[in-house]
PDB file of N, CA and C in Angstrom:
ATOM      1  N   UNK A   1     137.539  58.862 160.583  1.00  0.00           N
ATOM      2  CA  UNK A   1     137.649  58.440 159.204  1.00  0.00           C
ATOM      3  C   UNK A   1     137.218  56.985 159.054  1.00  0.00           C
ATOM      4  N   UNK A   2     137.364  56.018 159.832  1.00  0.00           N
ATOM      5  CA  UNK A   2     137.185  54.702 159.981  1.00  0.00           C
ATOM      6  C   UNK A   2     135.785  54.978 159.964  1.00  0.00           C
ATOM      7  N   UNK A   3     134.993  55.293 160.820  1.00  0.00           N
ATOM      8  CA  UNK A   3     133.192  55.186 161.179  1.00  0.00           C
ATOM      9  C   UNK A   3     132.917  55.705 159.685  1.00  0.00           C
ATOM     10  N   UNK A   4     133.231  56.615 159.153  1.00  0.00           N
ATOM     11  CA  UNK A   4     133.022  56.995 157.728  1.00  0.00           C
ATOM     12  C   UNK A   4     133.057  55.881 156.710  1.00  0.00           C
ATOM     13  N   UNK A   5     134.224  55.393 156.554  1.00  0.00           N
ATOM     14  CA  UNK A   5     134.418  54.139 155.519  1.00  0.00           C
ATOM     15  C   UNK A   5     133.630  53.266 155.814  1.00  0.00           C
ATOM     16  N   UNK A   6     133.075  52.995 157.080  1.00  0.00           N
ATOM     17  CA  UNK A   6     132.634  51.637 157.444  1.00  0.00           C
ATOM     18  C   UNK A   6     131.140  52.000 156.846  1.00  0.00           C
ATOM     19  N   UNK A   7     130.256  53.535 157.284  1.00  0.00           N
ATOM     20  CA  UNK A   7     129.005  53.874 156.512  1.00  0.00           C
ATOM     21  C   UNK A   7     128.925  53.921 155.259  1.00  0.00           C
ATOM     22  N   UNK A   8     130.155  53.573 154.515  1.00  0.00           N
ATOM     23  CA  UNK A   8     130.487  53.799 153.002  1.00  0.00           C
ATOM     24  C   UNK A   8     130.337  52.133 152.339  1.00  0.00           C
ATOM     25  N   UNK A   9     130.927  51.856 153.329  1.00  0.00           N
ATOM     26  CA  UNK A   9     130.724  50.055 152.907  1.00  0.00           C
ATOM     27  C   UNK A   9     129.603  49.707 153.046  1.00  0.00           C
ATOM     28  N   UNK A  10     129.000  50.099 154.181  1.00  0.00           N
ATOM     29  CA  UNK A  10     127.953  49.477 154.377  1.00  0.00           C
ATOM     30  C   UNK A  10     126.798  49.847 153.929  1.00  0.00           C
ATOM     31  N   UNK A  11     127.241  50.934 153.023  1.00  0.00           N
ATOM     32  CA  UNK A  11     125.796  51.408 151.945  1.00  0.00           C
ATOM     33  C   UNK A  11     125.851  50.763 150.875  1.00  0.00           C
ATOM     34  N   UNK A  12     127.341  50.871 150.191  1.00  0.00           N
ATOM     35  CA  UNK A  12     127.327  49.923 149.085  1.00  0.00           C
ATOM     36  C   UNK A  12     127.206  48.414 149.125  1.00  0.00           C
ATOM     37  N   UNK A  13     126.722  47.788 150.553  1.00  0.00           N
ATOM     38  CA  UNK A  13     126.240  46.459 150.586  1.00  0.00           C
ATOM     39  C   UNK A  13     124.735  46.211 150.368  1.00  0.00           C
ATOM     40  N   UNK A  14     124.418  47.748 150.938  1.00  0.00           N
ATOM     41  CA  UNK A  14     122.853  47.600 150.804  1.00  0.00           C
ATOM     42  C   UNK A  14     122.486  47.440 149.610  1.00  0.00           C
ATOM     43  N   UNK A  15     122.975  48.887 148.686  1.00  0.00           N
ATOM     44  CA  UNK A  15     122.480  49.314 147.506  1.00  0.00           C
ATOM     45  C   UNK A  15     123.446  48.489 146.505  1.00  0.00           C
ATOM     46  N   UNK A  16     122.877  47.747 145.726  1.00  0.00           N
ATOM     47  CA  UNK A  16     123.769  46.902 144.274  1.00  0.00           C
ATOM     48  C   UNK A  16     122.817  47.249 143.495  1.00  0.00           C
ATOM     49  N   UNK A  17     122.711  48.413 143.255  1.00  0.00           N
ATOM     50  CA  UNK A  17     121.746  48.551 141.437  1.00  0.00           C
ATOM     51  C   UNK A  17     122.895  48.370 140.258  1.00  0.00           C
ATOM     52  N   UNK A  18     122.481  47.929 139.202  1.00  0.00           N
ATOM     53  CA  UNK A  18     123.625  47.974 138.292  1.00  0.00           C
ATOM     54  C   UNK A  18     123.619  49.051 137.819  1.00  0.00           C
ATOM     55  N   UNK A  19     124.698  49.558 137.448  1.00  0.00           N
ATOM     56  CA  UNK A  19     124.582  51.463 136.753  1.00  0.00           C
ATOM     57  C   UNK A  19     123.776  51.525 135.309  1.00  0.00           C
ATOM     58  N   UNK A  20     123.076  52.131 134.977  1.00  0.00           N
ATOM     59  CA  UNK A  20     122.336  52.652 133.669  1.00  0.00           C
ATOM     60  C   UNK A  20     123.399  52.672 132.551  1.00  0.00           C
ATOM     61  N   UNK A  21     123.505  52.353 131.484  1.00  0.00           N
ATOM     62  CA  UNK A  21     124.011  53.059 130.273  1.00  0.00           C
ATOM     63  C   UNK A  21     123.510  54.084 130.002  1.00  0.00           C
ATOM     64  N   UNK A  22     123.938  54.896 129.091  1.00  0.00           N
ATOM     65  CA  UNK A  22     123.472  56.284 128.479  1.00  0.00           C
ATOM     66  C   UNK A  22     122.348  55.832 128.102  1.00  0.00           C
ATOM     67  N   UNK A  23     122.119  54.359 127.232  1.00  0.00           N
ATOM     68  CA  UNK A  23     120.692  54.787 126.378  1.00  0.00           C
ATOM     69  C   UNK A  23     119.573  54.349 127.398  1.00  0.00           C
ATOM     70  N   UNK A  24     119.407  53.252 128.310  1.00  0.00           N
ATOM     71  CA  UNK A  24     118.976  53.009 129.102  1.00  0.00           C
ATOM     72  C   UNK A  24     118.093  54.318 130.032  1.00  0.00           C
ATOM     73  N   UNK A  25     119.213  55.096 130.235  1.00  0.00           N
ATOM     74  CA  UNK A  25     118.857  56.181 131.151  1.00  0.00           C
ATOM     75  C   UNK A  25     117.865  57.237 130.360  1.00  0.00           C
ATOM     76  N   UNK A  26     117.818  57.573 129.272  1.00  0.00           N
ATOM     77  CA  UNK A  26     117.144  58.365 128.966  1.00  0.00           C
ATOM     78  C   UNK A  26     115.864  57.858 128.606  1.00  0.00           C
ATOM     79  N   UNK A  27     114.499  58.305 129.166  1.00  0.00           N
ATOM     80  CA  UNK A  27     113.012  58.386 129.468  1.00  0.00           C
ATOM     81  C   UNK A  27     112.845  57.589 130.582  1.00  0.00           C
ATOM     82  N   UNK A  28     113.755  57.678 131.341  1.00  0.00           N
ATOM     83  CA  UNK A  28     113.260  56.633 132.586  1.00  0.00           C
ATOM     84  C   UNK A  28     112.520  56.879 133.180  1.00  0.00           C
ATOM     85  N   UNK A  29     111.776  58.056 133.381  1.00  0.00           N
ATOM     86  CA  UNK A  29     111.194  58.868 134.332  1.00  0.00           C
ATOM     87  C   UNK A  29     109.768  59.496 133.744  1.00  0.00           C
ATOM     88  N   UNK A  30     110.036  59.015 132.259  1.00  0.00           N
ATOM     89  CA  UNK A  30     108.809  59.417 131.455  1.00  0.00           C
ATOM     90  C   UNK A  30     107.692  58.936 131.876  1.00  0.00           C
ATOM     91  N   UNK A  31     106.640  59.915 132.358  1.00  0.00           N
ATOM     92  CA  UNK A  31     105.254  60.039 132.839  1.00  0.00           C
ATOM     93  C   UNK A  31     104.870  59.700 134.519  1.00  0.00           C
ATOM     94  N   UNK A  32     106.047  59.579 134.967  1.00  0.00           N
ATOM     95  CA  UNK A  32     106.251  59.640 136.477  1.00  0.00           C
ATOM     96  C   UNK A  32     106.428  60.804 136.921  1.00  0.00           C
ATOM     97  N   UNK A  33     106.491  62.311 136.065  1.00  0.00           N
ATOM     98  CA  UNK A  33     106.846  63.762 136.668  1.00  0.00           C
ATOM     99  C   UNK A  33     105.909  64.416 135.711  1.00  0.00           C
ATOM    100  N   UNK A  34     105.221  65.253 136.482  1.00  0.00           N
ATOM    101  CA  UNK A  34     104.177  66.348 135.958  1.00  0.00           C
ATOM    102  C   UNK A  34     103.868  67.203 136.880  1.00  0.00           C
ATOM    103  N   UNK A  35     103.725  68.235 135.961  1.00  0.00           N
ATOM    104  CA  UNK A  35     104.296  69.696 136.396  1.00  0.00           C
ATOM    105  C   UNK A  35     102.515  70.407 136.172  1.00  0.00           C
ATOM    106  N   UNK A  36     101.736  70.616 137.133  1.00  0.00           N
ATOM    107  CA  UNK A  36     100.953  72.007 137.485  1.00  0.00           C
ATOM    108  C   UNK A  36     100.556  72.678 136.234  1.00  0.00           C
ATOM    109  N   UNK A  37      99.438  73.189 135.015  1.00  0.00           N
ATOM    110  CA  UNK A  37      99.669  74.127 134.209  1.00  0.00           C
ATOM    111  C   UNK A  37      99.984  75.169 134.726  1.00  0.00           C
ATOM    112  N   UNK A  38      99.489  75.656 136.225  1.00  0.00           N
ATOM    113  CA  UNK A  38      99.578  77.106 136.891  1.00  0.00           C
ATOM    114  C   UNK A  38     101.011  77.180 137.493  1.00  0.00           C
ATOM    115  N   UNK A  39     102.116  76.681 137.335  1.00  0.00           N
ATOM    116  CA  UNK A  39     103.167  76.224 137.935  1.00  0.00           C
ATOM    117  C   UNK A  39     103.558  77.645 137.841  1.00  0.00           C
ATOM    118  N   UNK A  40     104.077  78.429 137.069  1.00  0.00           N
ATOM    119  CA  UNK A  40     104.286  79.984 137.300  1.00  0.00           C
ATOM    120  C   UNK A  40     103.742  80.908 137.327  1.00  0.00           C
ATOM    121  N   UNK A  41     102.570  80.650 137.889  1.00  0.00           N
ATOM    122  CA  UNK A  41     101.026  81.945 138.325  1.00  0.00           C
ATOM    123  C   UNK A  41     101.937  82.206 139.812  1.00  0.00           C
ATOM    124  N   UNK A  42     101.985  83.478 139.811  1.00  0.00           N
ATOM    125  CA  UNK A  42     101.705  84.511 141.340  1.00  0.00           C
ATOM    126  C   UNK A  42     100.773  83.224 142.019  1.00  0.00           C
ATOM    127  N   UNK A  43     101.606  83.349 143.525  1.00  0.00           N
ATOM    128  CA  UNK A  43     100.878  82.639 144.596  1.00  0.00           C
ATOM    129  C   UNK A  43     100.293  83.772 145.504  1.00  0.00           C
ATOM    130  N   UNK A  44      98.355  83.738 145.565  1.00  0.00           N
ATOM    131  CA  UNK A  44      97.840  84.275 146.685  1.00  0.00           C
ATOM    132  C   UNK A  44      98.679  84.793 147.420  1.00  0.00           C
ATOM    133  N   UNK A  45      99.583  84.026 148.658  1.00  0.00           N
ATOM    134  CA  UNK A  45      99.782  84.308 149.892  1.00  0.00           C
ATOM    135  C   UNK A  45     101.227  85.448 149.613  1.00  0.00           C
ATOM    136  N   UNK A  46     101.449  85.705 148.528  1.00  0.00           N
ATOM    137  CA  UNK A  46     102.887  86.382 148.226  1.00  0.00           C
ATOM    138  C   UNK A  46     102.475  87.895 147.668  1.00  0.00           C
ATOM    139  N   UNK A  47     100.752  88.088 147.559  1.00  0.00           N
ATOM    140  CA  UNK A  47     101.166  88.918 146.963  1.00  0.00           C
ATOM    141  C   UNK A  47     101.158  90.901 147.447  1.00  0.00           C
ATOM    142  N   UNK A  48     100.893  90.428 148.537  1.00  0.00           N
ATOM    143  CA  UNK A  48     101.331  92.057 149.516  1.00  0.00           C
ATOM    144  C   UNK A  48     103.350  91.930 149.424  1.00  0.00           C
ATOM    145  N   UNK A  49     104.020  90.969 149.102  1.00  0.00           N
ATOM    146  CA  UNK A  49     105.508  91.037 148.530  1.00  0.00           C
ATOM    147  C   UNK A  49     106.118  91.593 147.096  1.00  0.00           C
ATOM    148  N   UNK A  50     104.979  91.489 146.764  1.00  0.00           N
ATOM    149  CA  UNK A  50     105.147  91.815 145.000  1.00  0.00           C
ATOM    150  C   UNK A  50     104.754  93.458 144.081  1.00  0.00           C
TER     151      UNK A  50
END
């Protein structure tokens, strides 16, 4: 339990981000994630499974 707490401390020494507010947090991520148009096409290699 000790070696545990001590990896617990010693992450939260590494990491000091300040926490997000609600409004903050929302679009944070806007135009950093994109998604495939073919994203739910049958994959080739699957389809003797199907």
């Amino acid at each position: 339990m000790h070696y545990i707490e001590g990896l617990v401390a010693k992450h939260n020494q590494l990491v000091q981000t300040p926490p997000l507010n609600r409004k903050d947090a929302f679009g944070i991520w806007k135009g950093e994630v994109w998604m495939s148009g073919d994203f739910n096409a049958p994959l080739d290699d699957l389809q003797e499974y199907m």
